[in-house]
Protein backbone atom coordinates (compact mmCIF):
# COMPACT_ATOMS: atom_id res chain seq x y z
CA UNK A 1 0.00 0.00 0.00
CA UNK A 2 1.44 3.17 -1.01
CA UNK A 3 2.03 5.72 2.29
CA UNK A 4 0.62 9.17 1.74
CA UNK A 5 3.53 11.92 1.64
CA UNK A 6 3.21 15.64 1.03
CA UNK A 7 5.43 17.03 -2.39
CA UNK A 8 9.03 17.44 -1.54
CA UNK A 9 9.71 21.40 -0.39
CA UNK A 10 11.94 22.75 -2.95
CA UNK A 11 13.01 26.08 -1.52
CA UNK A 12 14.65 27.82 -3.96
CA UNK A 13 14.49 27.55 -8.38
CA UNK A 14 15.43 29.62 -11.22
CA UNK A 15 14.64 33.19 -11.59
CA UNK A 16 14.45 34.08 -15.14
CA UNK A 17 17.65 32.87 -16.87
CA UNK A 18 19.88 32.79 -13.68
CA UNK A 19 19.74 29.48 -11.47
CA UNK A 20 19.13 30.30 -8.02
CA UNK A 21 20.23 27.56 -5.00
CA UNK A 22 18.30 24.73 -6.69
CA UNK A 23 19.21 22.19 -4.11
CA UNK A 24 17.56 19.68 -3.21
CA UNK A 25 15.67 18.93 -7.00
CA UNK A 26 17.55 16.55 -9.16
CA UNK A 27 15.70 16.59 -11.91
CA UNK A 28 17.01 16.29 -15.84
CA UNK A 29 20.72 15.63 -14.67
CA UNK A 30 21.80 12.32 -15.42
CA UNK A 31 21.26 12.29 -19.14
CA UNK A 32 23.52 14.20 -21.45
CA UNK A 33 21.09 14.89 -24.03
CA UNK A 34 17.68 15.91 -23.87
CA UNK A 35 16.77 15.37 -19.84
CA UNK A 36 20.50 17.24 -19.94
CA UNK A 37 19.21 20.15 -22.62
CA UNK A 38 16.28 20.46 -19.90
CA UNK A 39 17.76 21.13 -17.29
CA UNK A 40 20.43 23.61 -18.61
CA UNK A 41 19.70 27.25 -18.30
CA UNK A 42 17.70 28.66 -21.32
CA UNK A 43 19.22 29.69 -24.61
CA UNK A 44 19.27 33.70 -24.81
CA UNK A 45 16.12 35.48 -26.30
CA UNK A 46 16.88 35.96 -29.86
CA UNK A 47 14.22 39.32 -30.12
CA UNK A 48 14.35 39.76 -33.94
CA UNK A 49 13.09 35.78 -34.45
CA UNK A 50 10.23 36.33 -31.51
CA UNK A 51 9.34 39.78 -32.94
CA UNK A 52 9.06 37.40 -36.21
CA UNK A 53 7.03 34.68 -34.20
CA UNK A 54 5.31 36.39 -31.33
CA UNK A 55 4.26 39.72 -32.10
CA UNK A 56 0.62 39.81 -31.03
CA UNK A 57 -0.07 43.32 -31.34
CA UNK A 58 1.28 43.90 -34.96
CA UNK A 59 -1.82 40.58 -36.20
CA UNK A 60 -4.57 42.48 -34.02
CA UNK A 61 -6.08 46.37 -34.07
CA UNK A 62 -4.57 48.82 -31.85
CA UNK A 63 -7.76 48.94 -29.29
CA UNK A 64 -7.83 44.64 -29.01
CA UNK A 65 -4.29 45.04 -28.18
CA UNK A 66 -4.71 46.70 -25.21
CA UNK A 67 -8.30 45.44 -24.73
CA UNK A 68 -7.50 43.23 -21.61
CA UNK A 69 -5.76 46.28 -19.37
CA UNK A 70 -8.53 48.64 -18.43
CA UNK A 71 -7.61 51.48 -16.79
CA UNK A 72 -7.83 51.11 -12.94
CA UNK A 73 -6.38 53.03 -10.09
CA UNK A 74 -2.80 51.85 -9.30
CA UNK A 75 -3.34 50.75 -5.72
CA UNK A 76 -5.54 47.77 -8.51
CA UNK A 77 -2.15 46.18 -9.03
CA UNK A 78 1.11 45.30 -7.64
CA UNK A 79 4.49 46.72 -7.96
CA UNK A 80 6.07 43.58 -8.65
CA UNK A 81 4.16 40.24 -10.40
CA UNK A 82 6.08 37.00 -9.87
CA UNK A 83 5.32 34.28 -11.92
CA UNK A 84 6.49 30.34 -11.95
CA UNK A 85 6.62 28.53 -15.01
CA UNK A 86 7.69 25.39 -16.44
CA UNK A 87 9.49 24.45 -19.96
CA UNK A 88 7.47 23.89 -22.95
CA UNK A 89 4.20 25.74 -21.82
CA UNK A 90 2.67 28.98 -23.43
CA UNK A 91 3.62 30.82 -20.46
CA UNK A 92 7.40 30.13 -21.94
CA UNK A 93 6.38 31.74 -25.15
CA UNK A 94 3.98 34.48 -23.01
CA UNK A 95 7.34 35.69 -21.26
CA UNK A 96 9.30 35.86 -24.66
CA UNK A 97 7.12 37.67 -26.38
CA UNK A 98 7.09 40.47 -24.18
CA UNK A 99 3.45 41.10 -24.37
CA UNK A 100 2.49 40.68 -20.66
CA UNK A 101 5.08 43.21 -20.14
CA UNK A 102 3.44 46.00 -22.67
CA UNK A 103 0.22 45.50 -21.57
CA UNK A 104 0.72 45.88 -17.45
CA UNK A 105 3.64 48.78 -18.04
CA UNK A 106 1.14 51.78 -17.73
CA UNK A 107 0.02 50.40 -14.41
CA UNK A 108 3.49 50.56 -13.19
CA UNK A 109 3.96 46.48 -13.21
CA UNK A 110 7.08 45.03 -13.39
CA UNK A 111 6.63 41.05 -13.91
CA UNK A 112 9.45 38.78 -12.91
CA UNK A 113 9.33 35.47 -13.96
CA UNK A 114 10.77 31.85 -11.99
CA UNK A 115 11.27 29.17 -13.76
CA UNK A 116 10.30 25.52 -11.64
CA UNK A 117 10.76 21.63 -12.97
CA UNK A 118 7.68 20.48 -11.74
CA UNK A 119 4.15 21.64 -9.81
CA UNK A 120 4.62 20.64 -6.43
CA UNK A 121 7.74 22.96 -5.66
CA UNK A 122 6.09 26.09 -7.80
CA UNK A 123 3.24 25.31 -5.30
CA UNK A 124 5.95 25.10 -2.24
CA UNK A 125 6.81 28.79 -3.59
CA UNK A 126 2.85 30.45 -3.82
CA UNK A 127 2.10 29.10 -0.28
CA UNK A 128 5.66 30.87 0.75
CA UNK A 129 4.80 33.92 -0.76
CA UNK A 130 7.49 33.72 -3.29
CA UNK A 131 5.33 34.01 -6.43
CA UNK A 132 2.11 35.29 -7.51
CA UNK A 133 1.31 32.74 -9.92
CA UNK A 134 1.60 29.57 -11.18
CA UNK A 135 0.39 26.74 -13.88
CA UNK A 136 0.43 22.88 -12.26
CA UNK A 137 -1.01 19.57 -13.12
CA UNK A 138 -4.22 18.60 -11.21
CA UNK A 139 -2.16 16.99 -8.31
CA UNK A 140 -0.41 19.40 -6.47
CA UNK A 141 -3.10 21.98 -5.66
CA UNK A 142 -5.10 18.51 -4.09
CA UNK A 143 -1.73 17.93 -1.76
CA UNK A 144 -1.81 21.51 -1.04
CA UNK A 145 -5.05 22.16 0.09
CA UNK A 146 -4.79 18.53 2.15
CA UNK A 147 -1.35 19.96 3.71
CA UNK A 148 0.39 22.29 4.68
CA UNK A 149 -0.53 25.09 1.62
CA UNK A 150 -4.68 25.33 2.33
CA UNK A 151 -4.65 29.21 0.76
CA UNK A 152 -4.07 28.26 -2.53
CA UNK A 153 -6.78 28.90 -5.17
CA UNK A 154 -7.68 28.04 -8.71
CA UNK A 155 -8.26 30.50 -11.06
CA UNK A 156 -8.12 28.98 -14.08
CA UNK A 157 -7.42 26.15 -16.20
CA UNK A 158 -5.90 24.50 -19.33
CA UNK A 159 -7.39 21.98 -21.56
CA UNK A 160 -7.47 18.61 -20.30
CA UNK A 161 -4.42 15.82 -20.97
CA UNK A 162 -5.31 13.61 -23.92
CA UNK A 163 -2.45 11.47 -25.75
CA UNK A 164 0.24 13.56 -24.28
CA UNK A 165 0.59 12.16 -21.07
CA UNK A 166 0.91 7.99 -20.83
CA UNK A 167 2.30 4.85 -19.35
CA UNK A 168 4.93 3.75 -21.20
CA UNK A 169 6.86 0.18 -21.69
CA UNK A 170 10.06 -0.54 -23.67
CA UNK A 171 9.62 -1.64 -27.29
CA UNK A 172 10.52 -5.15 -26.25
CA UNK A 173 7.86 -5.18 -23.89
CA UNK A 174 5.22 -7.95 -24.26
CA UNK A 175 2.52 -6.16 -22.13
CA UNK A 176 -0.71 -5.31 -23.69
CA UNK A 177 -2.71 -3.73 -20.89
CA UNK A 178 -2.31 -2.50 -17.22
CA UNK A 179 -2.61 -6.21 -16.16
CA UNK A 180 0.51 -7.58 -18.01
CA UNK A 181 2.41 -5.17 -15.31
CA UNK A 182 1.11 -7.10 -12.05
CA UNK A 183 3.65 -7.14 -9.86
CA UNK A 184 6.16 -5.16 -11.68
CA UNK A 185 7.80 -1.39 -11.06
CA UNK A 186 6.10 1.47 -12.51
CA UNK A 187 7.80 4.99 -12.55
CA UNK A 188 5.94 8.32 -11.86
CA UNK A 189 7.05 11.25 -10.14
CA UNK A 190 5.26 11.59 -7.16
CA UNK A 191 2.78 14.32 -6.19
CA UNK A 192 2.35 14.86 -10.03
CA UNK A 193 -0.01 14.69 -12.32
CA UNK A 194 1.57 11.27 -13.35
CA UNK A 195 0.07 9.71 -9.90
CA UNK A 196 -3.50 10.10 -10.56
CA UNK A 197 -2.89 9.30 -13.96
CA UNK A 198 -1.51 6.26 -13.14
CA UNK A 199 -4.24 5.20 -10.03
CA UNK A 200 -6.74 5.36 -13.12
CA UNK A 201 -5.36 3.54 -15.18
CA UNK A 202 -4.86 0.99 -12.88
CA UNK A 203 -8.64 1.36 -11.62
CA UNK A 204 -9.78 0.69 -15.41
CA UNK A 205 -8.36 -2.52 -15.66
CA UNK A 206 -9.79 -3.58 -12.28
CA UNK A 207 -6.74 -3.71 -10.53
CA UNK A 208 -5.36 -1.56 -7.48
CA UNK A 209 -2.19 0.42 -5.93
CA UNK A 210 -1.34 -2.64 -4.29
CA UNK A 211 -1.01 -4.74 -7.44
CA UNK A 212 1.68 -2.78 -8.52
CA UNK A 213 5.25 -1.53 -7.02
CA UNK A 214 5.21 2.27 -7.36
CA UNK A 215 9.13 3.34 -8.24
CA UNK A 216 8.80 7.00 -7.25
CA UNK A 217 11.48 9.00 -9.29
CA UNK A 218 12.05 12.28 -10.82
CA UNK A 219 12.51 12.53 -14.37
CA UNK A 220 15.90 11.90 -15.07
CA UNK A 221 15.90 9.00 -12.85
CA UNK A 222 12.58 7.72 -14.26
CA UNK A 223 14.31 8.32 -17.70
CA UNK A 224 17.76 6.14 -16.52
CA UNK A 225 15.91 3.35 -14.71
CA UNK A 226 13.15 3.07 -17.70
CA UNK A 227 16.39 2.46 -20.76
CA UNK A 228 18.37 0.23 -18.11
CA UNK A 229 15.34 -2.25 -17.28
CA UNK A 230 14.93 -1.14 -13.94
CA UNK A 231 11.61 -0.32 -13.81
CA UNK A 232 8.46 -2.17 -16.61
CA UNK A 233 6.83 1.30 -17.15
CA UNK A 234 6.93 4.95 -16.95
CA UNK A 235 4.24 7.00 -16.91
CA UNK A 236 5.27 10.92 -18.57
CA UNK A 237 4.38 13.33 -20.17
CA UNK A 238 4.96 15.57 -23.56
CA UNK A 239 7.70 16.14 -24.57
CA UNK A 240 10.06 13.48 -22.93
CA UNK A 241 6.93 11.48 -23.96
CA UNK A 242 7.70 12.11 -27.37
CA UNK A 243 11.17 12.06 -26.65
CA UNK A 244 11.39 8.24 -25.55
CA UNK A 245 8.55 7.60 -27.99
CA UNK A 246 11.13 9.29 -31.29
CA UNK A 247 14.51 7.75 -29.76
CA UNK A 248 14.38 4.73 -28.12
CA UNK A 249 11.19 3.38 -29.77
CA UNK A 250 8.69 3.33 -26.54
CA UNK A 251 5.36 2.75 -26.45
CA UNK A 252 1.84 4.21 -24.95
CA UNK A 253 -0.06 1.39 -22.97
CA UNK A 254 -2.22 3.42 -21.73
CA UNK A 255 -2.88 7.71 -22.28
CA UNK A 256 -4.87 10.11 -20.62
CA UNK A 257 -7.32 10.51 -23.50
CA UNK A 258 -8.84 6.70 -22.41
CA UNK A 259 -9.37 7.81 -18.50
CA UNK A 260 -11.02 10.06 -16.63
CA UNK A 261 -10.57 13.83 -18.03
CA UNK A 262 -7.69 15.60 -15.79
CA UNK A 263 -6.94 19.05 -16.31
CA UNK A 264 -4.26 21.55 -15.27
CA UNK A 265 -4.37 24.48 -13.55
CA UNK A 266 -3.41 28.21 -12.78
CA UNK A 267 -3.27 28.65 -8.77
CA UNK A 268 -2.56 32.06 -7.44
CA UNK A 269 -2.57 32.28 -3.21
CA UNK A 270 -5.91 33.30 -1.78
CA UNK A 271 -4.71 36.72 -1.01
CA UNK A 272 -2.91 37.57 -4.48
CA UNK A 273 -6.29 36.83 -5.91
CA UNK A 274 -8.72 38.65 -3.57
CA UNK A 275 -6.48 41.91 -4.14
CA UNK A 276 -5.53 41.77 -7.28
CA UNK A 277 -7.91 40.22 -9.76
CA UNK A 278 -7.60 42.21 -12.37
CA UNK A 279 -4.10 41.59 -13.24
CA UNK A 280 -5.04 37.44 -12.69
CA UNK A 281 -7.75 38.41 -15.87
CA UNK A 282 -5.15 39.98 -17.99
CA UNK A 283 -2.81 37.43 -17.72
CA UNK A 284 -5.34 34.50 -18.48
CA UNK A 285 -6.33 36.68 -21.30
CA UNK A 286 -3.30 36.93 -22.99
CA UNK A 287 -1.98 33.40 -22.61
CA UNK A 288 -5.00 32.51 -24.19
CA UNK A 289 -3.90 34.71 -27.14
CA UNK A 290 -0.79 33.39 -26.75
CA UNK A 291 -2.37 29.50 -27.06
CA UNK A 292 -4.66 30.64 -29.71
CA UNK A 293 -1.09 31.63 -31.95
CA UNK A 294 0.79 28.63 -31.18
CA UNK A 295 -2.36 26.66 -32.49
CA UNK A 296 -2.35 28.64 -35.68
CA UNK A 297 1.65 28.61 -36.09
CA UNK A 298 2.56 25.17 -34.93
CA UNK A 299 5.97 25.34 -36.85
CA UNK A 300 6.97 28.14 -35.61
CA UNK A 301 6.22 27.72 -32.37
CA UNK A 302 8.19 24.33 -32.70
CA UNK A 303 11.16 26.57 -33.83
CA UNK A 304 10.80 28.63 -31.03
CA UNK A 305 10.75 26.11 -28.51
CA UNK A 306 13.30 24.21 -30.01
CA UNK A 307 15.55 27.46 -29.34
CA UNK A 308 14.42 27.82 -25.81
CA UNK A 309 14.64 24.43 -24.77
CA UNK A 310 17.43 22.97 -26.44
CA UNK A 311 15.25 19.83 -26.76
CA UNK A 312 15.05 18.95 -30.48
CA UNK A 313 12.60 20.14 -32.69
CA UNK A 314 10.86 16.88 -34.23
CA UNK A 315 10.47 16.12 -30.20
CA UNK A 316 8.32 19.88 -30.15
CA UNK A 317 6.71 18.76 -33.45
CA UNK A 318 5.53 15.41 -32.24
CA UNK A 319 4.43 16.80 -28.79
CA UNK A 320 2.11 19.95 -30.51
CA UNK A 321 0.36 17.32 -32.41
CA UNK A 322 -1.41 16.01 -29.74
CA UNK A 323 -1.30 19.24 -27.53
CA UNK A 324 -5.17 19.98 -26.36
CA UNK A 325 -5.10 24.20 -26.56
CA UNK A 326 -7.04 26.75 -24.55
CA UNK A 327 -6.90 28.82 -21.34
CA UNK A 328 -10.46 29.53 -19.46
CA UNK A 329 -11.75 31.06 -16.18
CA UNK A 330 -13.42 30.72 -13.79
CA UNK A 331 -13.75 26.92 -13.28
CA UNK A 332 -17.10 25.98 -14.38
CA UNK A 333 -18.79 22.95 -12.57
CA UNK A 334 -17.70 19.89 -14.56
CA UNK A 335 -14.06 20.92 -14.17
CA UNK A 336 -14.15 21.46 -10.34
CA UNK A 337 -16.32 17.83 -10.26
CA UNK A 338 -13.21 16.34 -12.63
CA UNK A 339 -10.84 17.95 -10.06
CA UNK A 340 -12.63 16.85 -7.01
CA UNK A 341 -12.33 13.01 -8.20
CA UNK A 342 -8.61 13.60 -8.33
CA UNK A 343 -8.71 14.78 -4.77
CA UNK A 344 -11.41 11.91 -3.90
CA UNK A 345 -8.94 9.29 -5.15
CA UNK A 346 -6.02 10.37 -3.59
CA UNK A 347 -8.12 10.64 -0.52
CA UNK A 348 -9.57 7.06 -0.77
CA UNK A 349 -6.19 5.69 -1.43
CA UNK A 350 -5.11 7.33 1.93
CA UNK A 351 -2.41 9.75 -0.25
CA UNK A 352 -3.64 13.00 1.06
CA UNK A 353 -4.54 12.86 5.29
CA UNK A 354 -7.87 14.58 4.72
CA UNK A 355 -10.58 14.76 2.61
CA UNK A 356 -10.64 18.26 0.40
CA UNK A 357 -13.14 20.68 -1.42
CA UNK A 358 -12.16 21.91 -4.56
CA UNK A 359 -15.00 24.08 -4.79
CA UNK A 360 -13.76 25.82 -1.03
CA UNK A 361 -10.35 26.71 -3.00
CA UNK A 362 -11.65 28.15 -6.53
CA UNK A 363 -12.34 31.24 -6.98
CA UNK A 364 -13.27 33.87 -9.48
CA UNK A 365 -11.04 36.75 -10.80
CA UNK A 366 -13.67 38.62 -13.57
């Protein structure tokens, strides 16, 4: 049976491109290439090819542009707007393109931006007051609001997972369906989105936790242990899904398109929110702009991330494929009900030490 443990507390990350104390993650360090390429500290803004890819405002009139940043008083914003984000989401291509910047500037904003491997220490930073905002997979808000970060609140989410999150097994792997892995190791990082994933999966094929032997690694470990035998399956995400899909010839067994939906999220603290909604609105706003372009410019937006990332681009042009696109707020009912079975089955499988609300923890900014 697996024992219930809150996400590791990651205390310190990256702040824009400079690495600050990132002890004690050790994520995307053991493999030289991509996991490595991950890991590294981003490749410099090249402004002439994201004026080329990015520039919102020069595709849309002069009053849309601005459309999203009414004029309120300046005690209706912040001095300072910190947000977390990870690699390869539209909040990487939001902060290149500058256009968060432009449209908070005549309200006196200045927005840093901290860049995290994974949710559960971006959520470790929101409950410490260390940033205003932040985009996570469905689990970490549930172990937050079961543990020891209660004021953090959704405000908005992304389109649900569909084929690019799975559970993976070597080419030479004879298994067929969640059964064939009875009593064998499964990777997943714990406390992410890969858990729940993972529980229902194993739930569809009428099996349970205990039927399994959860390997909990990060990443790069998952990434070792999965080429050297070590574990049967992995369950990750785009775009190391894609990677290990492209290079070493694994395959799905099971994706998130065949369970139940799971969504991510954008969680601000319960304070942040209250005061300042209307910079919450703006943002949302234009990262759905920014979702809506990537949609329309897939290559290019490939390209780009391929220059950010260092990760190769057939790896971004396999991942946007299957990419579900679209940023909405508030949370409308079937959303908190999908994210309250998330919370529900971590709760049932004694993962989280109390039962949660979602609906107590989202809130709207409009």
């Amino acid at each position: 049976m697996m024992a219930a443990h809150p996400p590791q507390k990651i205390t310190a990350y990256r702040h824009a491109e400079r690495v600050v104390n990132f002890a004690p993650c050790r994520c995307y360090r053991q493999r030289p290439s991509f996991t490595h390429c991950w890991n590294s500290m981003s490749a410099p803004i090249f402004k002439l090819v994201l004026g080329a890819l990015f520039a919102f405002t020069l595709n849309l009139p002069a009053d849309l542009a601005h459309a999203a940043a009414p004029a309120l008083s300046a005690s209706s914003y912040p001095k300072e707007f910190r947000i977390g984000y990870q690699k390869g989401n539209s909040l990487v291509i939001l902060k290149a393109s500058g256009e968060l910047e432009k449209a908070l500037a005549p309200n006196g904003v200045t927005v840093k931006w901290f860049e995290f491997p994974f949710g559960p220490p971006m959520v470790e930073a929101l409950n410490a007051g260390d940033i205003d905002l932040g985009f996570v997979g469905s689990t970490p808000p549930v172990f937050a609001q079961a543990g020891g970060a209660p004021e953090i609140r959704y405000i908005g989410y992304a389109a649900a997972y569909k084929d690019n999150y799975a559970v993976v097994v070597p080419k030479e792997s004879t298994a067929r369906r969640m059964k064939d892995l009875q009593g064998k190791k499964i990777a997943v990082a714990k406390g992410s989105a890969g858990q729940y994933l993972l529980l229902k999966a194993l739930e569809q094929d009428g099996m349970k936790p205990d039927d399994i032997v959860f390997a909990y690694l990060q990443y790069s470990e998952a990434r070792s242990a999965f080429e050297r035998g070590d574990v049967a399956a992995w369950v990750v995400p785009d775009p190391r899904l894609a990677d290990v899909e492209q290079n070493i010839g694994a395959r799905p067994l099971v994706t998130a398109s065949k369970l139940t939906p799971q969504y991510s999220f954008y969680v601000a603290p319960a304070k942040f929110a209250a005061t300042y909604p209307a910079i919450l609105r703006i943002t949302l706003d234009k990262l759905n702009d920014t979702e809506q372009y990537a949609k329309e410019h897939a290559d290019e937006t490939a390209r780009f991330l391929e220059k950010d990332t260092r990760v190769p681009l057939k790896i971004w042009q396999l991942a946007l494929t299957r990419q579900a696109w679209g940023v909405a707020y508030p949370l409308p009912p079937n959303i908190v009900d999908a994210q309250q079975e998330v919370a529900n089955t971590f709760f049932r499988y004694k993962l989280i030490p109390k039962a949660v609300q979602i609906k107590d923890a989202s809130v709207s900014v409009k």
